[in-house]
C-alpha atoms as a PDB file:
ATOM      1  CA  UNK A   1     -45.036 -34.970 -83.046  1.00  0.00           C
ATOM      2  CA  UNK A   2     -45.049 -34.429 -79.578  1.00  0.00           C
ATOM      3  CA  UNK A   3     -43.312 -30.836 -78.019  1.00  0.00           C
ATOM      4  CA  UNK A   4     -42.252 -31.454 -74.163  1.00  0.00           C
ATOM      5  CA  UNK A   5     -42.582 -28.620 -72.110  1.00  0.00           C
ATOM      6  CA  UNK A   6     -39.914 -26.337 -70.336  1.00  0.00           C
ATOM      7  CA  UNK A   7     -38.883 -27.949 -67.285  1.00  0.00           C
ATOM      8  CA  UNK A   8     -39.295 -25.813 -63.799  1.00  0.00           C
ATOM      9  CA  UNK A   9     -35.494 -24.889 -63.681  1.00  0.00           C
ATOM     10  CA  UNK A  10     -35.845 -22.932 -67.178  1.00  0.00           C
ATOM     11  CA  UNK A  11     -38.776 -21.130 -66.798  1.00  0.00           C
ATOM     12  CA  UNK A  12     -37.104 -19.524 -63.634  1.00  0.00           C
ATOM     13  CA  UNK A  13     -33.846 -19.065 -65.376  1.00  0.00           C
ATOM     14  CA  UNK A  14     -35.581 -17.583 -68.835  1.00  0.00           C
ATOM     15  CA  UNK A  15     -37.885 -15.286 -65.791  1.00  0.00           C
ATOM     16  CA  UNK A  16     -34.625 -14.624 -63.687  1.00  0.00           C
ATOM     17  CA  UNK A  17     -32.650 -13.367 -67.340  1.00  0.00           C
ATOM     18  CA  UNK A  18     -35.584 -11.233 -68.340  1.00  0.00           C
ATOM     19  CA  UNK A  19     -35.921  -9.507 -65.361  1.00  0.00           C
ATOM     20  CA  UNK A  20     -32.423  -8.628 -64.445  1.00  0.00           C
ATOM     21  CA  UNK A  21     -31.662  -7.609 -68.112  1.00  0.00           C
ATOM     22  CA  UNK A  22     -30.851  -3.781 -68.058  1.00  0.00           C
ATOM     23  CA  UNK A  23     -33.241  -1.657 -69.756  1.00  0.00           C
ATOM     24  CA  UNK A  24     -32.420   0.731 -72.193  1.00  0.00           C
ATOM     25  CA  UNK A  25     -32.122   4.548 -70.675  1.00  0.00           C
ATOM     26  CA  UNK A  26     -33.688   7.297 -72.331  1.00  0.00           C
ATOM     27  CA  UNK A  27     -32.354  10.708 -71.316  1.00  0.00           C
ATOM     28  CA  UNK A  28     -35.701  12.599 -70.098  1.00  0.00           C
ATOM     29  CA  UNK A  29     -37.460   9.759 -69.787  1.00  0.00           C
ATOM     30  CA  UNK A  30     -39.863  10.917 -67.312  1.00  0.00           C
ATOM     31  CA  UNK A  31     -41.325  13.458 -69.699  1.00  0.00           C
ATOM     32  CA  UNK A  32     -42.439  11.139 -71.671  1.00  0.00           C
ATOM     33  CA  UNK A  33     -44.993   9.389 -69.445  1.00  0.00           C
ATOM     34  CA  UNK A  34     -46.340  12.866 -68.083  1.00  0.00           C
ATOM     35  CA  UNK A  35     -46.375  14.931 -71.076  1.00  0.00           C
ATOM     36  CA  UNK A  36     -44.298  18.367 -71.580  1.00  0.00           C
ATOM     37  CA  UNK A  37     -45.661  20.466 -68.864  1.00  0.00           C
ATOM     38  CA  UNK A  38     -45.376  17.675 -66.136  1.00  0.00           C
ATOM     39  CA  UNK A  39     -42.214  16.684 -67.261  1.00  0.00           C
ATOM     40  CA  UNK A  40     -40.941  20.284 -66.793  1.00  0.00           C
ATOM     41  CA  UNK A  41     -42.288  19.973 -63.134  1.00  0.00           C
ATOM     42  CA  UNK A  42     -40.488  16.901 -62.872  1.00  0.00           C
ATOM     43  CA  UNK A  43     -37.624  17.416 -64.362  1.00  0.00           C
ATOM     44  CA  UNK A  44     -35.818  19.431 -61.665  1.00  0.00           C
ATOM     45  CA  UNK A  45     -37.676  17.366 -58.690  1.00  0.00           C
ATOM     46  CA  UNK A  46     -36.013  14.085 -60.014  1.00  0.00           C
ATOM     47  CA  UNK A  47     -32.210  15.127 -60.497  1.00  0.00           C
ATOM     48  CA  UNK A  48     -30.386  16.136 -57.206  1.00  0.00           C
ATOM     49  CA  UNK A  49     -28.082  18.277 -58.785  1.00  0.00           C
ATOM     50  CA  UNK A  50     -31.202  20.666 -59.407  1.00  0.00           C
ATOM     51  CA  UNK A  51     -33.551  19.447 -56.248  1.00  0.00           C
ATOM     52  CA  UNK A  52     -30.476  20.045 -53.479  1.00  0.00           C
ATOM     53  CA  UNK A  53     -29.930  23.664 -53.990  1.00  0.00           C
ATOM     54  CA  UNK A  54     -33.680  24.617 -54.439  1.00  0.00           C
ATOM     55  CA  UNK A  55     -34.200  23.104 -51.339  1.00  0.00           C
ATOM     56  CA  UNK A  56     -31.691  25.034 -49.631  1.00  0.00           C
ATOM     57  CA  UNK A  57     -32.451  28.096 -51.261  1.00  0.00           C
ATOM     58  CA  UNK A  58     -35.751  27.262 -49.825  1.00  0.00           C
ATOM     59  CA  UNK A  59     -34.760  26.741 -46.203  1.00  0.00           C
ATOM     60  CA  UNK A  60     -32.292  29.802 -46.458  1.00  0.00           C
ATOM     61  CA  UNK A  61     -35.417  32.139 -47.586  1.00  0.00           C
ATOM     62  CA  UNK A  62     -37.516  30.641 -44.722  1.00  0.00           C
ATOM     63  CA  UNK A  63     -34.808  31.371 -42.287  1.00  0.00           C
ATOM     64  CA  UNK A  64     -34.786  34.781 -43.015  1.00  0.00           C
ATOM     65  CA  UNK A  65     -38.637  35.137 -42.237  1.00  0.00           C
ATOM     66  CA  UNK A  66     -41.813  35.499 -44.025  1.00  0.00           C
ATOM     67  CA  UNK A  67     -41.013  38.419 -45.422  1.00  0.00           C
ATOM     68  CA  UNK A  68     -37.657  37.937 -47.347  1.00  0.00           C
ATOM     69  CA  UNK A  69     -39.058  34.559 -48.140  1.00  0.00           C
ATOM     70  CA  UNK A  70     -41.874  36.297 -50.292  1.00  0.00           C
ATOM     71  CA  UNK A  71     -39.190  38.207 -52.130  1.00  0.00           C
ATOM     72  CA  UNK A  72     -37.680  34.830 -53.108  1.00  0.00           C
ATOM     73  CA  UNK A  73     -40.895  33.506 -54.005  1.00  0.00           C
ATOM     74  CA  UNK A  74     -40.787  35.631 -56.823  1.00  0.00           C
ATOM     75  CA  UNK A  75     -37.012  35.941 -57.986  1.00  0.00           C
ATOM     76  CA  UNK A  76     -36.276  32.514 -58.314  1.00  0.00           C
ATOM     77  CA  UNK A  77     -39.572  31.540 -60.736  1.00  0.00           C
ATOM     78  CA  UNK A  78     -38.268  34.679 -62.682  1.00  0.00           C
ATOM     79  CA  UNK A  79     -34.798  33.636 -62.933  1.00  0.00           C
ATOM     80  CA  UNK A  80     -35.735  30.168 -64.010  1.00  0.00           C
ATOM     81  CA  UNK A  81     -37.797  31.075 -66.379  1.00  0.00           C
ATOM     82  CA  UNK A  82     -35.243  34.048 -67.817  1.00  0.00           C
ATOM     83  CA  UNK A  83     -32.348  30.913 -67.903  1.00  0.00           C
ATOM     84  CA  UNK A  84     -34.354  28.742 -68.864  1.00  0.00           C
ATOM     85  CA  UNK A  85     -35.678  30.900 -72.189  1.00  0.00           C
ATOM     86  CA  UNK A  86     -31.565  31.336 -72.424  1.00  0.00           C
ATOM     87  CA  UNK A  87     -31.173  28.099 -72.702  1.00  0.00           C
ATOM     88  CA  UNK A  88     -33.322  26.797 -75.408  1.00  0.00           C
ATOM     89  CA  UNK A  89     -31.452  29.606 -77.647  1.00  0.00           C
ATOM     90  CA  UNK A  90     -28.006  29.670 -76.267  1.00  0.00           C
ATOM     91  CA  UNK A  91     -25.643  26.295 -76.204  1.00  0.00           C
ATOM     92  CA  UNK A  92     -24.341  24.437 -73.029  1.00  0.00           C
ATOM     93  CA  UNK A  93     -21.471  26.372 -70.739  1.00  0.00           C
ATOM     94  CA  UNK A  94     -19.228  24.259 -68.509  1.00  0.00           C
ATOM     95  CA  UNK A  95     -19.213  27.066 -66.755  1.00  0.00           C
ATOM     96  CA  UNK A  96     -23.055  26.926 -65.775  1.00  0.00           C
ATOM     97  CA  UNK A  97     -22.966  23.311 -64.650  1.00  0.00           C
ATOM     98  CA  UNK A  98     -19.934  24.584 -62.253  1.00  0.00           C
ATOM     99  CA  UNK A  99     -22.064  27.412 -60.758  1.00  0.00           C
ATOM    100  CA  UNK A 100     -24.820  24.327 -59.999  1.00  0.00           C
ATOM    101  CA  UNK A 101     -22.449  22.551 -58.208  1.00  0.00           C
ATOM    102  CA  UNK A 102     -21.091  26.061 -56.258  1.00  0.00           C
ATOM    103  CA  UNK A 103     -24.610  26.601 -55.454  1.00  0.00           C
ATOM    104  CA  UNK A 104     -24.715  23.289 -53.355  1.00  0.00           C
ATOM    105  CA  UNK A 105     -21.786  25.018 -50.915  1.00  0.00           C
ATOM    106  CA  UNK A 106     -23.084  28.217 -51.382  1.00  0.00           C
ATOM    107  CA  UNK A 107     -26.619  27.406 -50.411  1.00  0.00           C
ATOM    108  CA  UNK A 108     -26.012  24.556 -48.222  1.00  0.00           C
ATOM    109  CA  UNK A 109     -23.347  26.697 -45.338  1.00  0.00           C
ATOM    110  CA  UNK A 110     -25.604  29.597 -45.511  1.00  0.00           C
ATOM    111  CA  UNK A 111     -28.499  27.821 -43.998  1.00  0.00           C
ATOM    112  CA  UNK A 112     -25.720  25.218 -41.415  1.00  0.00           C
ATOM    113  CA  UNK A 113     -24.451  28.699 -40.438  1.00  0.00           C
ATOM    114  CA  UNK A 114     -28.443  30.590 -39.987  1.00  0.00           C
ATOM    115  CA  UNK A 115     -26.809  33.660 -42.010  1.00  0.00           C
ATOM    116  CA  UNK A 116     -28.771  36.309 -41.689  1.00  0.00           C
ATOM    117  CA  UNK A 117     -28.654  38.205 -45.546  1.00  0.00           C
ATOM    118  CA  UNK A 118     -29.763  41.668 -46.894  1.00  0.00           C
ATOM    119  CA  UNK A 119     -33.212  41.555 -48.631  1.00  0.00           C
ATOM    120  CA  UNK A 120     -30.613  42.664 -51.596  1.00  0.00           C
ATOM    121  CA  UNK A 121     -28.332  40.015 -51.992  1.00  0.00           C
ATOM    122  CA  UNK A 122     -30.991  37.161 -51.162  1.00  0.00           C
ATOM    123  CA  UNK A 123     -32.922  38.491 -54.053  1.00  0.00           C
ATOM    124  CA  UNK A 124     -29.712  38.417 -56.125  1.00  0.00           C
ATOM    125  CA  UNK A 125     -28.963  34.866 -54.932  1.00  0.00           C
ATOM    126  CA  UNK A 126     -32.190  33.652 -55.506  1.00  0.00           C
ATOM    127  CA  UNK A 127     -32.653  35.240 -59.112  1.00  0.00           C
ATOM    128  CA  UNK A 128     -28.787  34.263 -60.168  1.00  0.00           C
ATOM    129  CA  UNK A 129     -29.330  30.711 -58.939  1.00  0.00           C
ATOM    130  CA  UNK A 130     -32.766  30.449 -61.204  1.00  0.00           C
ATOM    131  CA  UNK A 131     -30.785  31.919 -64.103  1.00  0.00           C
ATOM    132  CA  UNK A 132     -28.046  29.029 -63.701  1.00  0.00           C
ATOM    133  CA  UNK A 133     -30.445  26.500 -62.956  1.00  0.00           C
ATOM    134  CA  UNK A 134     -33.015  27.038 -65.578  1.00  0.00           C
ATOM    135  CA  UNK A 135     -30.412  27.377 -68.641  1.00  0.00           C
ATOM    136  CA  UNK A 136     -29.104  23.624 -67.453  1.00  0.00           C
ATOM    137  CA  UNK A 137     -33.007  22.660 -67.253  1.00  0.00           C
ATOM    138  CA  UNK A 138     -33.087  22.426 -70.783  1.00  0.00           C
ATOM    139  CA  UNK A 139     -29.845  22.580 -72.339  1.00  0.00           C
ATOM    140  CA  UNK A 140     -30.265  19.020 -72.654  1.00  0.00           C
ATOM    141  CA  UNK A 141     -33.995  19.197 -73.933  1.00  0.00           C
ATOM    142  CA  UNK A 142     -34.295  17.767 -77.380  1.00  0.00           C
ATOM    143  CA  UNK A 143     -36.375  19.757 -79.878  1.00  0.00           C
ATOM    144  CA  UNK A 144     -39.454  17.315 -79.679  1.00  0.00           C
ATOM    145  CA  UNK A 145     -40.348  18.786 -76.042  1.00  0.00           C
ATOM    146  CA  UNK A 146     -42.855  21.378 -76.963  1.00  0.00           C
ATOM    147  CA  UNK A 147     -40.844  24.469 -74.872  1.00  0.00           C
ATOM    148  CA  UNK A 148     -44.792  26.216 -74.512  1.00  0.00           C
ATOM    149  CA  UNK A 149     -45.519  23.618 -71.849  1.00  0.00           C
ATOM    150  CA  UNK A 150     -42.195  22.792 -70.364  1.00  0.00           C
ATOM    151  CA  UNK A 151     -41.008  26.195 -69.416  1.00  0.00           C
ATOM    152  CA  UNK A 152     -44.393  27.299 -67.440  1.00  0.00           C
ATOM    153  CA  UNK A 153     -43.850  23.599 -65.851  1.00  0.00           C
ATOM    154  CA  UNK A 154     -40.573  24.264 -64.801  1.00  0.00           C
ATOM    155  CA  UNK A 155     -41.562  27.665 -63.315  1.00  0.00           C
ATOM    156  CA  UNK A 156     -44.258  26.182 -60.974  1.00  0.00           C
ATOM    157  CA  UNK A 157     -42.315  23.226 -59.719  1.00  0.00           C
ATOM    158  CA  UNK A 158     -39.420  26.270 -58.494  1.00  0.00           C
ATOM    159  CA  UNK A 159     -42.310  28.052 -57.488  1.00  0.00           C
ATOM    160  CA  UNK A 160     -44.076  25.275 -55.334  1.00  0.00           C
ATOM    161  CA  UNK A 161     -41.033  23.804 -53.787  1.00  0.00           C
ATOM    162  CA  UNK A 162     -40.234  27.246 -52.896  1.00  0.00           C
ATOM    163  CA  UNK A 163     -43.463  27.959 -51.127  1.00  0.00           C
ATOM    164  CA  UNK A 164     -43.795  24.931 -49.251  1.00  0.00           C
ATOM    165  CA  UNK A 165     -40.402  24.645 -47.975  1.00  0.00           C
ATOM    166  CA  UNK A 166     -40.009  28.275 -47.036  1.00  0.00           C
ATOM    167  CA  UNK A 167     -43.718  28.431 -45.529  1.00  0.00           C
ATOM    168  CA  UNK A 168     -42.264  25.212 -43.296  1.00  0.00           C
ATOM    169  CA  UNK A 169     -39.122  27.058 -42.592  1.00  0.00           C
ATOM    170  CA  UNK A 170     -40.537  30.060 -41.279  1.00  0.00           C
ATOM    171  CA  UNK A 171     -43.131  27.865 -38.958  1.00  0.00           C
ATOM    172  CA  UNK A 172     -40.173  26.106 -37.512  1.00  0.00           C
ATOM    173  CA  UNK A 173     -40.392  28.255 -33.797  1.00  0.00           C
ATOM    174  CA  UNK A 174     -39.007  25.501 -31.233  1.00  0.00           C
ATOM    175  CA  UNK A 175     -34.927  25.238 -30.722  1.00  0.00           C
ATOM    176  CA  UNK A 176     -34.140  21.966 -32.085  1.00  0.00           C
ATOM    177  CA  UNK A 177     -36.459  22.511 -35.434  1.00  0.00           C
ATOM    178  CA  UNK A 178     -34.044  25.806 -36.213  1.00  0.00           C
ATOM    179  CA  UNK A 179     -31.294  23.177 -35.600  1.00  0.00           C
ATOM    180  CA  UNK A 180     -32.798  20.397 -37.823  1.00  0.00           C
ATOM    181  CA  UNK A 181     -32.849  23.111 -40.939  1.00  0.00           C
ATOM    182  CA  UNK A 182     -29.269  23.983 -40.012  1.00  0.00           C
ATOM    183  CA  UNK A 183     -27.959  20.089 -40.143  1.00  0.00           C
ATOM    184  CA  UNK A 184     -30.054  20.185 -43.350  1.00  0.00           C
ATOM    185  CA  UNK A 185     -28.134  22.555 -44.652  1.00  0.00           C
ATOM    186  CA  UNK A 186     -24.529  21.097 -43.822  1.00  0.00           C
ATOM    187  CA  UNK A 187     -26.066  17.573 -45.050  1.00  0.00           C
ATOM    188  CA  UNK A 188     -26.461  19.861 -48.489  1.00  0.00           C
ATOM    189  CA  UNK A 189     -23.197  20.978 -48.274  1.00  0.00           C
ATOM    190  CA  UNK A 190     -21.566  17.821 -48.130  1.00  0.00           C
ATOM    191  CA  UNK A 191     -23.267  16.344 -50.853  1.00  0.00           C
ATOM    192  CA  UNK A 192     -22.487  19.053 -52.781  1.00  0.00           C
ATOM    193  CA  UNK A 193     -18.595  18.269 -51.918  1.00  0.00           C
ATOM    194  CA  UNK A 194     -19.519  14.529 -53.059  1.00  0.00           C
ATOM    195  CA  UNK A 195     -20.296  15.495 -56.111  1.00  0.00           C
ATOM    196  CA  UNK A 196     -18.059  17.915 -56.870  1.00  0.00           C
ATOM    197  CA  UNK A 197     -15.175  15.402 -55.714  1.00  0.00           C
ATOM    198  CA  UNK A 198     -16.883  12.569 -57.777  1.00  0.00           C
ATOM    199  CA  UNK A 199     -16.442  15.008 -61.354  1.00  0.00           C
END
């Protein structure tokens, strides 16, 4: 017995159903692919709830100047990793995720308005935004992420983006660079509103 063939018109269709067929999401997928300690790195680089303020924690360090910006180079690692350890042995707090979102505004006018901040209460920004930040890191962390690997990821990737962006903060010496950080900043800001507006 002879089998015809597919015609032309299905294959396309059967190609055109497979490939525009949703695929299932897995929360933390990225880990995954990487392994634990990459996926820690990643995890806070690939959600902009987490990337936004960093960055503008960032930019607000460099605009204070090399020195403050070392300061914050060390505060924020510590506080993630302080709320991050929280987090694997505390539960989830609306009230954290609300701080995130507050640290969009807070972060984000700072650097649209250049404020110029005490060595003090930079510090305490910096730390108190790694605390918040690192507790919602992993609050949704399921127990088969081996915390060893993930935690010391997410430390370097708050670490690195700090250093680089700061470092390229601080270089910025010509008038319209400063200004370019500062429409960063309100760019930050309104996001932040989007989302905030969008919960």
């Amino acid at each position: 017995m002879k089998t015809q063939a597919p015609s032309r018109p299905t294959i396309i269709a059967l190609v055109g159903l497979l490939v525009t067929m949703p695929a299932p999401a897995f929360a933390h997928s990225v880990d995954k692919r990487f392994g634990d300690f990459y996926g820690g790195m990643l995890h806070p680089l690939t959600a902009l709830e987490h990337l936004l303020p960093l960055i503008g924690l960032s930019l607000l360090a460099g605009q204070q100047g090399a020195k403050q910006a070392r300061w914050v180079m060390l505060a924020l690692p510590v506080g993630l990793l302080t709320g991050a350890v929280a987090g694997v042995y505390g539960s989830p707090h609306l009230w954290i995720e609300w701080i995130n979102r507050a640290s969009f505004l807070l972060v984000g006018l700072a650097v649209a308005a250049a404020v110029r901040l005490p060595p003090q209460l930079l510090i305490g920004i910096s730390f108190l935004l790694g605390i918040s930040h690192g507790y919602e890191n992993v609050a949704d962390i399921t127990s088969v992420v081996a915390m060893r690997l993930f935690l010391p990821g997410l430390v370097c990737a708050g670490l690195s983006l700090v250093t680089v962006v700061a470092a390229i903060t601080v270089s910025r010496r010509l008038s319209w660079q400063r200004i370019a950080v500062r429409v960063v900043g309100s760019w930050i800001t309104a996001i932040g509103l989007l989302i905030i507006a969008s919960e």
